[in-house]
N, C-alpha and C. Protein backbone atom coordinates (compact mmCIF):
# COMPACT_ATOMS: atom_id res chain seq x y z
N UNK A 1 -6.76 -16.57 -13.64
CA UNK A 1 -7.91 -15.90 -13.00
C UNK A 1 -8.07 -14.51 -13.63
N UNK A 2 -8.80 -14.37 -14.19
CA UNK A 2 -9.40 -12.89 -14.92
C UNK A 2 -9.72 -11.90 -13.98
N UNK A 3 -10.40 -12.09 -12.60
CA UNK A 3 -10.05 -11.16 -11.51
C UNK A 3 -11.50 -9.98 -11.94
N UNK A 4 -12.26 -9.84 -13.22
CA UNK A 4 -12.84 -8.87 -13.26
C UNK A 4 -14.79 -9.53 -13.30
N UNK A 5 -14.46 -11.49 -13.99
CA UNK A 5 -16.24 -11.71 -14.50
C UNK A 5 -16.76 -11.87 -13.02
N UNK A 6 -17.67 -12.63 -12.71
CA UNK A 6 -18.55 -13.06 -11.60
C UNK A 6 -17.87 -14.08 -11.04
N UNK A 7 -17.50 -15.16 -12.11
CA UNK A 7 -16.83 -16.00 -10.68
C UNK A 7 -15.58 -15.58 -9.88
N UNK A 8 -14.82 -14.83 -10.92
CA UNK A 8 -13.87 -14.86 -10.55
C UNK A 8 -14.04 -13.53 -9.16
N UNK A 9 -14.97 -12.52 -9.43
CA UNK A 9 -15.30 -11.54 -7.98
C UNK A 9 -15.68 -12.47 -6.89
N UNK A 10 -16.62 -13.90 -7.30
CA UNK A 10 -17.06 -14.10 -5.93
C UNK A 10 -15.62 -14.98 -5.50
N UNK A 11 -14.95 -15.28 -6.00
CA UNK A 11 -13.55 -16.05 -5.36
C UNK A 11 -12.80 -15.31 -4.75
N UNK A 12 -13.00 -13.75 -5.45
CA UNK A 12 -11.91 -12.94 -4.46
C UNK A 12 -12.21 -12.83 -3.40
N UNK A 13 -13.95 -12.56 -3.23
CA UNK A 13 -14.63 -12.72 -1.91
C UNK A 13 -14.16 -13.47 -0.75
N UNK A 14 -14.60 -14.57 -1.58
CA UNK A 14 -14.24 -15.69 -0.58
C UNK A 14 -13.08 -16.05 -0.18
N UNK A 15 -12.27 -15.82 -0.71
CA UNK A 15 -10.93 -15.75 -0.30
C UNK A 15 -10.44 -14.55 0.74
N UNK A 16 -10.87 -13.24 0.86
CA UNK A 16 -10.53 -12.45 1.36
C UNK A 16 -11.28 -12.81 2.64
N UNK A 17 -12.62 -13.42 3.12
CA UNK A 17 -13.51 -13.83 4.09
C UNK A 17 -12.38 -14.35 4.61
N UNK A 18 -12.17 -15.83 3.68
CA UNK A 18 -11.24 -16.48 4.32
C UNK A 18 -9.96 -16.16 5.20
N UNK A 19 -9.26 -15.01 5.01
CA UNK A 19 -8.00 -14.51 5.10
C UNK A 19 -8.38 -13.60 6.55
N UNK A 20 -9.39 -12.99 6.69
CA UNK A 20 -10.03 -12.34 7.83
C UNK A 20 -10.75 -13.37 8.87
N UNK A 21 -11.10 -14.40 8.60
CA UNK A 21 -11.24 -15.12 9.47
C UNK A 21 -10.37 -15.95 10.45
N UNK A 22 -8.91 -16.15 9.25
CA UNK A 22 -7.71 -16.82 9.66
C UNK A 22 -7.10 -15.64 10.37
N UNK A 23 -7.37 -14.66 10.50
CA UNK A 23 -6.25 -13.26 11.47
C UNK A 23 -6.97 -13.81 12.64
N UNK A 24 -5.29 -13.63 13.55
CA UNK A 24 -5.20 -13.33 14.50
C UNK A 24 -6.19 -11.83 15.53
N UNK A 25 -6.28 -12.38 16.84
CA UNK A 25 -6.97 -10.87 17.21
C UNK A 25 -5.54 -10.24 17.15
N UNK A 26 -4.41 -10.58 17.37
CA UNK A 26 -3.58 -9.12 16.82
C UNK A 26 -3.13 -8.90 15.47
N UNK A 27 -3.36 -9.62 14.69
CA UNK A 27 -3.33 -9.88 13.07
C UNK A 27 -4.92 -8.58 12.74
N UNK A 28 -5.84 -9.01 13.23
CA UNK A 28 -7.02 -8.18 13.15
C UNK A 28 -6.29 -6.45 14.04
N UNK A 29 -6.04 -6.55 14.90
CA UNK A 29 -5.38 -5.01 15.86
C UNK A 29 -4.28 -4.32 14.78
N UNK A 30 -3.81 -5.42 14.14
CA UNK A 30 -2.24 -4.54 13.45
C UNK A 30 -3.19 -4.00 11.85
N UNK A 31 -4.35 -4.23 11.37
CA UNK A 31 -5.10 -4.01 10.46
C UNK A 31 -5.61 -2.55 11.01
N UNK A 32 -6.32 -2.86 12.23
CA UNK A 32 -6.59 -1.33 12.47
C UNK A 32 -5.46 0.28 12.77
N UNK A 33 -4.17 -0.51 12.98
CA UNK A 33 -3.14 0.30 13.50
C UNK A 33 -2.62 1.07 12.41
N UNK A 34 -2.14 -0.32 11.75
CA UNK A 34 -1.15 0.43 10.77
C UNK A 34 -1.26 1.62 9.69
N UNK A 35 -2.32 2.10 9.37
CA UNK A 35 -2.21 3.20 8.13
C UNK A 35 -2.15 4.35 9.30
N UNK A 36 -3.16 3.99 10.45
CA UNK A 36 -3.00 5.41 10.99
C UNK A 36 -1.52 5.49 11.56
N UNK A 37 -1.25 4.88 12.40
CA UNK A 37 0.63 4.93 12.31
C UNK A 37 1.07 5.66 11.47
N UNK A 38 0.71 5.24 10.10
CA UNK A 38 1.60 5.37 8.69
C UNK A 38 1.26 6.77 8.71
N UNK A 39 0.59 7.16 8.81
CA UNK A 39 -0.49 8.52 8.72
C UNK A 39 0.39 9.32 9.96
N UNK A 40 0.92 8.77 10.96
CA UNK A 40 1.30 9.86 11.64
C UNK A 40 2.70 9.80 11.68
N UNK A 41 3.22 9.17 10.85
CA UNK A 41 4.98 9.48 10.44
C UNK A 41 4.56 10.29 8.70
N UNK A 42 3.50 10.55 8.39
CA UNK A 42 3.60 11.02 7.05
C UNK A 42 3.53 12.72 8.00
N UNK A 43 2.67 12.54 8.74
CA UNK A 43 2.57 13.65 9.74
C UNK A 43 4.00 14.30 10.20
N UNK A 44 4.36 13.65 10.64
CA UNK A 44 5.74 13.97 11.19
C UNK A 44 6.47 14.15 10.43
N UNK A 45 6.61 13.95 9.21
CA UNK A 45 7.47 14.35 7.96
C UNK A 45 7.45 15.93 7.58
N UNK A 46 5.75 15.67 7.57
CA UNK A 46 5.16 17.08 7.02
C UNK A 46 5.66 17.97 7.52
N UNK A 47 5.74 18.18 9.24
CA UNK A 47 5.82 18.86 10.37
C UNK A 47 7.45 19.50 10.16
N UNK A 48 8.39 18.13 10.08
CA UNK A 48 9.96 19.07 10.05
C UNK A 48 10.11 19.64 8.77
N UNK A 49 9.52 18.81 7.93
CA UNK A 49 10.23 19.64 6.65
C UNK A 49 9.24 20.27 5.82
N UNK A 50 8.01 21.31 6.83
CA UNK A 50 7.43 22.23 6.28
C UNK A 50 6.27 21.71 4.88
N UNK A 51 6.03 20.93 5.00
CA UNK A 51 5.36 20.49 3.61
C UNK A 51 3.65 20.06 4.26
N UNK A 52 2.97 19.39 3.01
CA UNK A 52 1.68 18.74 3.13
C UNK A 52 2.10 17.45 3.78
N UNK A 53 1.07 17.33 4.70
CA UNK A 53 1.14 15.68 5.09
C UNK A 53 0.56 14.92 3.74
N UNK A 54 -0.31 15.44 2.69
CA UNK A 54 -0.70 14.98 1.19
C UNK A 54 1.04 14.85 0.93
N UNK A 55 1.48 15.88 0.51
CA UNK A 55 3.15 15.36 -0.34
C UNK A 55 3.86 14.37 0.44
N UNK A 56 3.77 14.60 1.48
CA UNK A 56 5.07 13.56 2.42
C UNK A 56 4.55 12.53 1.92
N UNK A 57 2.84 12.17 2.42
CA UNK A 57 2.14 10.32 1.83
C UNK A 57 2.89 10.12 0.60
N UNK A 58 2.68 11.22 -0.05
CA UNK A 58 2.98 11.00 -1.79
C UNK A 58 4.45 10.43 -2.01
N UNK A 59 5.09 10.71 -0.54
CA UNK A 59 7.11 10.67 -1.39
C UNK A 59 7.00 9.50 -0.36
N UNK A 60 6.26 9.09 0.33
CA UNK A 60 6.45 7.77 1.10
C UNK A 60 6.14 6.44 0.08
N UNK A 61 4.80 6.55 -0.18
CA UNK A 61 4.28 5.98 -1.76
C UNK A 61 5.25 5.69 -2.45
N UNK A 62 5.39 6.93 -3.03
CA UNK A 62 6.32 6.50 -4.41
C UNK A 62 7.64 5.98 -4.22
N UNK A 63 8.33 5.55 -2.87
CA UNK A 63 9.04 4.66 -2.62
C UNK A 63 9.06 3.52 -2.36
N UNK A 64 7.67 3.50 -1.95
CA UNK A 64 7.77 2.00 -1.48
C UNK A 64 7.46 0.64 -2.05
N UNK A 65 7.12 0.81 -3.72
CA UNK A 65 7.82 -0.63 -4.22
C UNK A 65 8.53 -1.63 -3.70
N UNK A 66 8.51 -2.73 -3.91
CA UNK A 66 9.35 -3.56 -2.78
C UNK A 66 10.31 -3.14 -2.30
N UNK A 67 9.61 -2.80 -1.22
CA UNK A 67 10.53 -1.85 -0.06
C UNK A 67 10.07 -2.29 1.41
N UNK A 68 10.95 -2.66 2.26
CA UNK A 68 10.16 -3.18 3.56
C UNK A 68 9.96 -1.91 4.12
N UNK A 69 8.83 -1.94 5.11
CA UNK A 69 8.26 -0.44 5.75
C UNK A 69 9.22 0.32 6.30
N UNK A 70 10.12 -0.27 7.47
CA UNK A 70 11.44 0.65 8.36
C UNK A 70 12.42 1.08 7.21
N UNK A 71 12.79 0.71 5.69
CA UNK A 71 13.44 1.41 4.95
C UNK A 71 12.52 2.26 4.15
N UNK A 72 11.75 2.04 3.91
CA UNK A 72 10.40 3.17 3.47
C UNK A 72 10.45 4.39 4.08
N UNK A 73 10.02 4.35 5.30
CA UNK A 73 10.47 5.45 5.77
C UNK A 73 11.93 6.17 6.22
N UNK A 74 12.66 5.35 6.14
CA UNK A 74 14.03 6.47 6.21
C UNK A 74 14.53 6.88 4.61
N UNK A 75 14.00 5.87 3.66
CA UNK A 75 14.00 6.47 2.62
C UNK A 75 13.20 7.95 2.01
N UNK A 76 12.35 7.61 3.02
CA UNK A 76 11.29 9.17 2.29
C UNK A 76 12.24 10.27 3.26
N UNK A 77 12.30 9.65 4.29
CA UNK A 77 13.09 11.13 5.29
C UNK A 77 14.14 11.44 4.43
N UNK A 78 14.85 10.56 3.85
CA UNK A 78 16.26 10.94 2.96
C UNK A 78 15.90 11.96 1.98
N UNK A 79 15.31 11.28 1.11
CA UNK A 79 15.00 11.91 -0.13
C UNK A 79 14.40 13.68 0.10
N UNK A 80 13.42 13.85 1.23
CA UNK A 80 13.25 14.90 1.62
C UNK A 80 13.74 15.68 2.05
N UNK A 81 15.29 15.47 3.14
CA UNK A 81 16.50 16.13 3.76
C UNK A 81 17.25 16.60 2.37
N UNK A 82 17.78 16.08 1.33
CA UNK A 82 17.93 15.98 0.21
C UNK A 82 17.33 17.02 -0.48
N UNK A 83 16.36 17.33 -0.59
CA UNK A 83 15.53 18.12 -1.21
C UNK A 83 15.90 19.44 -0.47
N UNK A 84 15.71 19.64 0.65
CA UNK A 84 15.78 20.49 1.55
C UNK A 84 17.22 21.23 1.85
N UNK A 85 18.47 20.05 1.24
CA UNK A 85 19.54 20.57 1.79
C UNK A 85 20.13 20.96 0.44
N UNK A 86 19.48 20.58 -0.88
CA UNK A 86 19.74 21.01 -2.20
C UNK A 86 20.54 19.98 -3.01
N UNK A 87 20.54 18.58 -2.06
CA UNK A 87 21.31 17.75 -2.80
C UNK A 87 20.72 16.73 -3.59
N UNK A 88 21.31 16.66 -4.91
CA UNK A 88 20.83 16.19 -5.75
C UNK A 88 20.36 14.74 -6.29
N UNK A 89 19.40 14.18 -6.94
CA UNK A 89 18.97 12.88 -6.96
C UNK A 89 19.89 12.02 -7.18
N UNK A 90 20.95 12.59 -7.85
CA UNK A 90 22.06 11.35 -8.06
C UNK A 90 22.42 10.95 -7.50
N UNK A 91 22.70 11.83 -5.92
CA UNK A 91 23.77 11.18 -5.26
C UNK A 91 23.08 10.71 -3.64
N UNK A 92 21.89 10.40 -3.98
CA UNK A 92 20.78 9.71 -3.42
C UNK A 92 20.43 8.26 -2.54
N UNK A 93 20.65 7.81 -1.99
CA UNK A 93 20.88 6.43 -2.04
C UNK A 93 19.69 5.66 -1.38
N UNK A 94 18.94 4.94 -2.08
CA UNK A 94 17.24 4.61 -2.07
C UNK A 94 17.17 2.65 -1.87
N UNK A 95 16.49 2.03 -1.23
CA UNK A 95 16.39 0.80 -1.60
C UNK A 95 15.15 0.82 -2.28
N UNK A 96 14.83 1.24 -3.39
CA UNK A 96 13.78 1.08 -4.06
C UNK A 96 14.39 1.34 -5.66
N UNK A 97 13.05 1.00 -6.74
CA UNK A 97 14.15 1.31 -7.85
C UNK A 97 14.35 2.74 -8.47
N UNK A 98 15.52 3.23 -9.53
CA UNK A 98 15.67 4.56 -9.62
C UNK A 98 14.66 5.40 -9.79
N UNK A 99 14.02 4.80 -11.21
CA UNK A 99 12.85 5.34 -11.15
C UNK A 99 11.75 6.06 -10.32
N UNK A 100 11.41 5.16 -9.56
CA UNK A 100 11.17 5.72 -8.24
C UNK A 100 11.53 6.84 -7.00
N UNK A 101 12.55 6.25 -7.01
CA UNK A 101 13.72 7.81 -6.20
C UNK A 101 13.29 8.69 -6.58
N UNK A 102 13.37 9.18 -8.43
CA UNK A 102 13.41 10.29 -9.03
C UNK A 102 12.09 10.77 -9.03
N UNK A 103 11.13 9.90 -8.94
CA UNK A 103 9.51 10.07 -9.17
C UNK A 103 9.61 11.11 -7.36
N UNK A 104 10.42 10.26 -6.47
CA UNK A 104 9.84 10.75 -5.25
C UNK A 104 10.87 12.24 -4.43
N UNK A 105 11.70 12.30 -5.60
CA UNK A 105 12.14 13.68 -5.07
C UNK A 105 11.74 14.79 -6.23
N UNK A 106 10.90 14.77 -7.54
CA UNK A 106 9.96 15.61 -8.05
C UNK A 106 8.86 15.74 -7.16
N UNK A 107 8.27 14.85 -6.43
CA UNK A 107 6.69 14.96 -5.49
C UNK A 107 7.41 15.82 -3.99
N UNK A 108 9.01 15.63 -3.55
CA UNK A 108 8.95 15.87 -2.57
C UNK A 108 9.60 17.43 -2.88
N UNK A 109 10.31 17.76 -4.45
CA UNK A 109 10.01 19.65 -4.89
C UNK A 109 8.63 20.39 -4.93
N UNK A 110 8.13 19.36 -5.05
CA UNK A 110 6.57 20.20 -5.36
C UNK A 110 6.32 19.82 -7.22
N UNK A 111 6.85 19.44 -8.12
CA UNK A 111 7.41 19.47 -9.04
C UNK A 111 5.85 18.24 -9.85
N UNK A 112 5.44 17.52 -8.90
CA UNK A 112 4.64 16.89 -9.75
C UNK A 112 3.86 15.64 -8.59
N UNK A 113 2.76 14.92 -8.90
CA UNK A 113 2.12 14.44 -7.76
C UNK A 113 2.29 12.63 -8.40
N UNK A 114 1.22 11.87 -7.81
CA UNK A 114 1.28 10.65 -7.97
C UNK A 114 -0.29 10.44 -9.02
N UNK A 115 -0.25 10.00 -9.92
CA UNK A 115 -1.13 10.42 -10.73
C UNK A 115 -2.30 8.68 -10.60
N UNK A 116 -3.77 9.03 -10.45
CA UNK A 116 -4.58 7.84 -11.00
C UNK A 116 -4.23 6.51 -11.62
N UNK A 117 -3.47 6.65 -12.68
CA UNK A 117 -3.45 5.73 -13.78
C UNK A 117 -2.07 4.89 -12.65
N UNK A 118 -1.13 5.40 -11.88
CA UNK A 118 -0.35 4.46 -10.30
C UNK A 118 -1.27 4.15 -9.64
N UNK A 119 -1.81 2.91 -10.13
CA UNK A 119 -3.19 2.42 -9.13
C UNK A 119 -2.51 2.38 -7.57
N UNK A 120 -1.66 1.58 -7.75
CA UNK A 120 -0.87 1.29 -6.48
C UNK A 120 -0.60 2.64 -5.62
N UNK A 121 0.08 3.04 -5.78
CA UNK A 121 1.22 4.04 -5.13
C UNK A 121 0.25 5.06 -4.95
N UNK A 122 -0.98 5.41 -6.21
CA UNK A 122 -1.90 5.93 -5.82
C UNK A 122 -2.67 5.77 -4.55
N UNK A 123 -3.06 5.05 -4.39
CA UNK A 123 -4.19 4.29 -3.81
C UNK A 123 -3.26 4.35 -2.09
N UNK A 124 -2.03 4.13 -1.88
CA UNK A 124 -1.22 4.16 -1.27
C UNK A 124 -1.35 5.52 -0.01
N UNK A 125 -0.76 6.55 -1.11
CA UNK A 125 -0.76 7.63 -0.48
C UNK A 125 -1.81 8.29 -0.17
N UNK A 126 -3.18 8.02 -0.74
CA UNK A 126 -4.73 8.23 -0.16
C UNK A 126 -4.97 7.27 1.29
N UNK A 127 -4.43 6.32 1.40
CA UNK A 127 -4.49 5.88 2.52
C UNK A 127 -3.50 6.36 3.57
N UNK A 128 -2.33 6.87 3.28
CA UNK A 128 -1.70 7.23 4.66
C UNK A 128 -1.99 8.25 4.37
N UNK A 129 -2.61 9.32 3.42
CA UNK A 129 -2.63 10.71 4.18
C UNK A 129 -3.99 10.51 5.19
N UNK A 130 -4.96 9.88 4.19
CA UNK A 130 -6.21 10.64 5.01
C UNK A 130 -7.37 9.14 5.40
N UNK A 131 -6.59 7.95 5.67
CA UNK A 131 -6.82 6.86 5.79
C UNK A 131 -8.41 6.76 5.26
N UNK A 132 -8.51 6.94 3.99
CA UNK A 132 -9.69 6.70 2.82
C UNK A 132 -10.01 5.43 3.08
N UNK A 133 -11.40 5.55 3.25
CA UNK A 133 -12.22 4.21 2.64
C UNK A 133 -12.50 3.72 1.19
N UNK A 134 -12.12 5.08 0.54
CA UNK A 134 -12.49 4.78 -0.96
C UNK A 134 -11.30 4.07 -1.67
N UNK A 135 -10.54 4.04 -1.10
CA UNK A 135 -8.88 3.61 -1.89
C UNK A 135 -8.71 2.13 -1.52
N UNK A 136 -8.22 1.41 -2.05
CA UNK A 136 -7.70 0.15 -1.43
C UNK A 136 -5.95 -0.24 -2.06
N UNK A 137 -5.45 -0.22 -1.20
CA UNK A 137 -3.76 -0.70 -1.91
C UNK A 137 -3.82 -2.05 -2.18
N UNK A 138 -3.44 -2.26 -3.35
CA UNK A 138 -3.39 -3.80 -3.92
C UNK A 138 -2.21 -4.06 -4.68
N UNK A 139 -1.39 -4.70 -3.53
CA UNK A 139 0.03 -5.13 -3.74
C UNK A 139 0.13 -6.11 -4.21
N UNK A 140 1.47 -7.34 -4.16
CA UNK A 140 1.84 -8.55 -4.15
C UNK A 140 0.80 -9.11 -3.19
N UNK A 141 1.02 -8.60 -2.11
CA UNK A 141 0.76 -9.81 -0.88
C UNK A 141 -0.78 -9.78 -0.54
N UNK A 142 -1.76 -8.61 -1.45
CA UNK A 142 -3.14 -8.60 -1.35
C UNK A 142 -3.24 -9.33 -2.90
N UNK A 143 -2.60 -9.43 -3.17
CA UNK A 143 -3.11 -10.50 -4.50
C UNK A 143 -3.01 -11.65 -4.66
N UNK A 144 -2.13 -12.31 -3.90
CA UNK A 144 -2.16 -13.27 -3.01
C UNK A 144 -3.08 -13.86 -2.86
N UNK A 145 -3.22 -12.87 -1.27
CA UNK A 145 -4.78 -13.48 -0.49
C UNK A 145 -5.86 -13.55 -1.56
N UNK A 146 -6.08 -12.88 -2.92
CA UNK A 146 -7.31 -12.73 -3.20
C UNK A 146 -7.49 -14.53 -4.17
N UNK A 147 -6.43 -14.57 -4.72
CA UNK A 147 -6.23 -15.70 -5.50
C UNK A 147 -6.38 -17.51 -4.78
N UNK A 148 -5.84 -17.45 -3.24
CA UNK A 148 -5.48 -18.59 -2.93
C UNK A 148 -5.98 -18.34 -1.47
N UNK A 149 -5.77 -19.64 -0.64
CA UNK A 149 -6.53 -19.89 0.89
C UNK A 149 -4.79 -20.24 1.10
N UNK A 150 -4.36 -20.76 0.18
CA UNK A 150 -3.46 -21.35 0.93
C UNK A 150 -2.31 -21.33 2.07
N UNK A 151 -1.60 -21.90 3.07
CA UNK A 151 -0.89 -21.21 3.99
C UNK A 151 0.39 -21.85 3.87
N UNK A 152 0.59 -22.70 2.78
CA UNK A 152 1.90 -22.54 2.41
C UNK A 152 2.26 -21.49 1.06
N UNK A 153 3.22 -20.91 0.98
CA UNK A 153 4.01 -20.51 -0.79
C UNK A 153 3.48 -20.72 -1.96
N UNK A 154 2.35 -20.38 -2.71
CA UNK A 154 1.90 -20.65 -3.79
C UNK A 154 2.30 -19.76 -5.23
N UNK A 155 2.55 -20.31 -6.21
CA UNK A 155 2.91 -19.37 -7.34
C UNK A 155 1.67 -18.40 -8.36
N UNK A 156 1.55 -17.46 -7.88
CA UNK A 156 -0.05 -16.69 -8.53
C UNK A 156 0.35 -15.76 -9.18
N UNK A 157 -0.20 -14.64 -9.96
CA UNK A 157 -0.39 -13.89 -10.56
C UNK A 157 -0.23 -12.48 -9.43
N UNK A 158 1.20 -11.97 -9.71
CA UNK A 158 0.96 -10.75 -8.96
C UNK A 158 0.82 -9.06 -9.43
N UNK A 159 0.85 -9.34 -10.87
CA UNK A 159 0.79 -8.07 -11.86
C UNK A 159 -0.85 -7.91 -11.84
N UNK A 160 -1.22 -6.90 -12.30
CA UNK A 160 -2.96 -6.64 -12.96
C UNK A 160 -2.86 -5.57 -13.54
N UNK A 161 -3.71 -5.40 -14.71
CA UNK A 161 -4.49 -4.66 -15.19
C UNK A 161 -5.25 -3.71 -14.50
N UNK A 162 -5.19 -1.85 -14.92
CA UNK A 162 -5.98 -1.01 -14.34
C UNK A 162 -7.36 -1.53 -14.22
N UNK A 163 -7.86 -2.46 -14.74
CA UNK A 163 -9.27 -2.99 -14.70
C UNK A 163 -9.62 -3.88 -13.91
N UNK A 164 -7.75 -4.52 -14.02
CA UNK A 164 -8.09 -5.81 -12.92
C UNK A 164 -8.06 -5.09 -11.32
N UNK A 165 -7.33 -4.26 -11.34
CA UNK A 165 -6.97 -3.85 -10.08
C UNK A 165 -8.37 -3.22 -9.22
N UNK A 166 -8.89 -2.49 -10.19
CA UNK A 166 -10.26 -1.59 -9.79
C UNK A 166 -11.24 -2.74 -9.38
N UNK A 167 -11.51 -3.93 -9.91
CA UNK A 167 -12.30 -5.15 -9.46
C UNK A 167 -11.62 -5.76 -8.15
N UNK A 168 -10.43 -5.70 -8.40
CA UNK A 168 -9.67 -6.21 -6.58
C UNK A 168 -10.26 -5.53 -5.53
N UNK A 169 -10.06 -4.13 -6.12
CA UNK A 169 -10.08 -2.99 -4.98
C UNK A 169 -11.83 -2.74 -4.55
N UNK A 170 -12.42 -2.70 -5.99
CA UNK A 170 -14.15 -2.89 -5.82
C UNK A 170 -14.18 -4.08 -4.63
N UNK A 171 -13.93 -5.16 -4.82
CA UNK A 171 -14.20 -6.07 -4.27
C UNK A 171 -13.79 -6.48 -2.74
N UNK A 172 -12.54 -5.96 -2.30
CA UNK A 172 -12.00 -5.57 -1.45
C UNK A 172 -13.31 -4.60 -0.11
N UNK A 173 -13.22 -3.52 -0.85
CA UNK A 173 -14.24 -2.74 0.21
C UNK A 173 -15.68 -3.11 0.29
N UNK A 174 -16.19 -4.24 -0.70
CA UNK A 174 -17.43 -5.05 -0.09
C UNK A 174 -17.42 -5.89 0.28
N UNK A 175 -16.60 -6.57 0.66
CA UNK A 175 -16.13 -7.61 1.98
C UNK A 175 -15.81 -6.90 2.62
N UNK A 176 -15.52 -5.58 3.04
CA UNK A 176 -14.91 -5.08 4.12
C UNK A 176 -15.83 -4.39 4.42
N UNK A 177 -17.08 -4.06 3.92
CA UNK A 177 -18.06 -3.45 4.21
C UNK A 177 -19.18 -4.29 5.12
N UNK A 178 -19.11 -5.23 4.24
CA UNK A 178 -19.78 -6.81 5.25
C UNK A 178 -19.34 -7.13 6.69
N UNK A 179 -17.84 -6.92 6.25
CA UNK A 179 -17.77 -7.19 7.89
C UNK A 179 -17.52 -6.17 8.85
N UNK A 180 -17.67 -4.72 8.56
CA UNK A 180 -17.52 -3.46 9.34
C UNK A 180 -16.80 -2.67 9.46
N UNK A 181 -15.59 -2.98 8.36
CA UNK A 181 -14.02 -1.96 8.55
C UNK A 181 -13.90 -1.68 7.41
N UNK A 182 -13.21 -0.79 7.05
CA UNK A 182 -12.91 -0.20 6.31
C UNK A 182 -11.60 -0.97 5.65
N UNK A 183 -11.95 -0.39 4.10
CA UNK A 183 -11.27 -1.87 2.95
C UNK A 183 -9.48 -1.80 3.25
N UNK A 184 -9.30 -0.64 3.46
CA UNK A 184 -7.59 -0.45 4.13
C UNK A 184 -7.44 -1.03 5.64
N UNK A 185 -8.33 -1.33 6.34
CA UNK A 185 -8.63 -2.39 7.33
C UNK A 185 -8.27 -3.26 7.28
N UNK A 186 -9.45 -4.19 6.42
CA UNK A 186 -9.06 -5.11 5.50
C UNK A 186 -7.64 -5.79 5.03
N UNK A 187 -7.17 -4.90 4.70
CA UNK A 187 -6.02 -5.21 3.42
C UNK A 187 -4.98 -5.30 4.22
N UNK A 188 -4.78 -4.42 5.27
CA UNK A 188 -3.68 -4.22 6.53
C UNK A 188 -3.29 -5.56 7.03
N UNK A 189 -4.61 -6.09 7.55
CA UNK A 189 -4.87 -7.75 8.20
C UNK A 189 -5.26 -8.55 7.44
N UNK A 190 -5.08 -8.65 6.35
CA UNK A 190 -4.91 -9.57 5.28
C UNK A 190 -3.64 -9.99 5.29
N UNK A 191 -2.53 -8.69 4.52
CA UNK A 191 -1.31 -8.53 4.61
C UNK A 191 -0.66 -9.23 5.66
N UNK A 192 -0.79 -9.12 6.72
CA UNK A 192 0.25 -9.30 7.70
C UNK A 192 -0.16 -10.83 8.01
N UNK A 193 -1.54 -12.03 7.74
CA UNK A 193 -2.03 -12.76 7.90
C UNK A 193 -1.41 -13.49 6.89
N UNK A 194 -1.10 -13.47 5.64
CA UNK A 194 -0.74 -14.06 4.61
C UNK A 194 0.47 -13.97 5.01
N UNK A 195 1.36 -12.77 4.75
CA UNK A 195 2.77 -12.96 4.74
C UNK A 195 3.27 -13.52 5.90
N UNK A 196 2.68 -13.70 7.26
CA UNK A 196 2.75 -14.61 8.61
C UNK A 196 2.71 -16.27 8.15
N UNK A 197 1.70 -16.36 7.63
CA UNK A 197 1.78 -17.54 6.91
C UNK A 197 2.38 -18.54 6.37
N UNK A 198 2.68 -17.51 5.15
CA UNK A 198 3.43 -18.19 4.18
C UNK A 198 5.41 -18.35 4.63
N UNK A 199 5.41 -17.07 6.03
CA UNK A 199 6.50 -17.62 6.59
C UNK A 199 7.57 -16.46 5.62
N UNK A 200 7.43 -15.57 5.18
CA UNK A 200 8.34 -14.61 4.59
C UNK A 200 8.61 -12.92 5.56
């Protein structure tokens, strides 16, 4: 799936219809919940350890590569206590990969941000700081939904291209525009509809 010509946009469509129609009304409720949630533990980050609720999103982000959410966040609290108490990245201990760690205790010195060209992680931390309509996070489990209906385990394509991703994400917030929420809406109750699903 090329993900960027005409058929392949109107499949993402339809697939994402599909995936919003199959939510639950609390599959649809946990779509509206979750970024602002996310948004108010980025809050609460900000708050003890003196910073932007922008940087905290940013060091939450840049951890959370396959990372389940409840270690996401005690990982960003770490990395930030860490920062704060002067101790150093090495001796760090992250469930995400190094790379990462190190990306997220430069964002949580002040030292450097999450840049455009991290569609992801980008796109990420625009949604929990300031729950953007313009951003859409496009993970594994939204690439998924965009590719397949299916509700068992299917094997798809979960990498993309900055080009492919911008056509996900284009495409994303005009189905989500169609049906009245906002594309991090969307993607929230997609997420939790698929991975319910497929039983992971």
């Amino acid at each position: 799936m090329p993900f960027t010509d005409t058929p392949a946009r109107k499949r993402i469509r339809k697939n994402l219809r599909h995936w919003w129609n199959e939510c639950t009304t609390q599959e649809r409720a946990h779509g509206r919940t979750w970024y602002a949630e996310a948004q108010a533990y980025a809050q609460e980050l900000a708050d003890e350890f003196g910073i932007s609720r922008t940087r905290a999103s940013m060091v939450i982000s840049a951890v959370s590569p396959n990372n389940i959410w409840e270690r996401n966040k005690v990982d960003a609290r770490t990395i930030l206590q860490a920062v704060r108490d002067g101790v150093p990245a090495k001796d760090i201990k992250c469930c995400t990969y190094d790379a990462n760690k190190l990306k997220a205790y430069a964002i949580a010195k002040g030292e450097r941000t999450i840049e455009h060209k991290s569609r992801k992680t980008y796109s990420f931390a625009h949604n929990v700081d300031t729950l953007s309509p313009e951003h859409v996070t496009v993970d594994k489990w939204h690439m998924r939904a965009v590719q397949t209906t299916s509700k068992q385990p299917k094997e798809v394509r979960t990498q993309v291209t900055p080009l492919q991703y911008d056509a996900v994400a284009e495409e994303t917030r005009r189905v989500a525009q169609e049906l009245g929420v906002d594309g991090h809406v969307l993607q929230a109750a997609v997420w939790v509809t698929i991975r319910d699903r497929w039983g992971r």
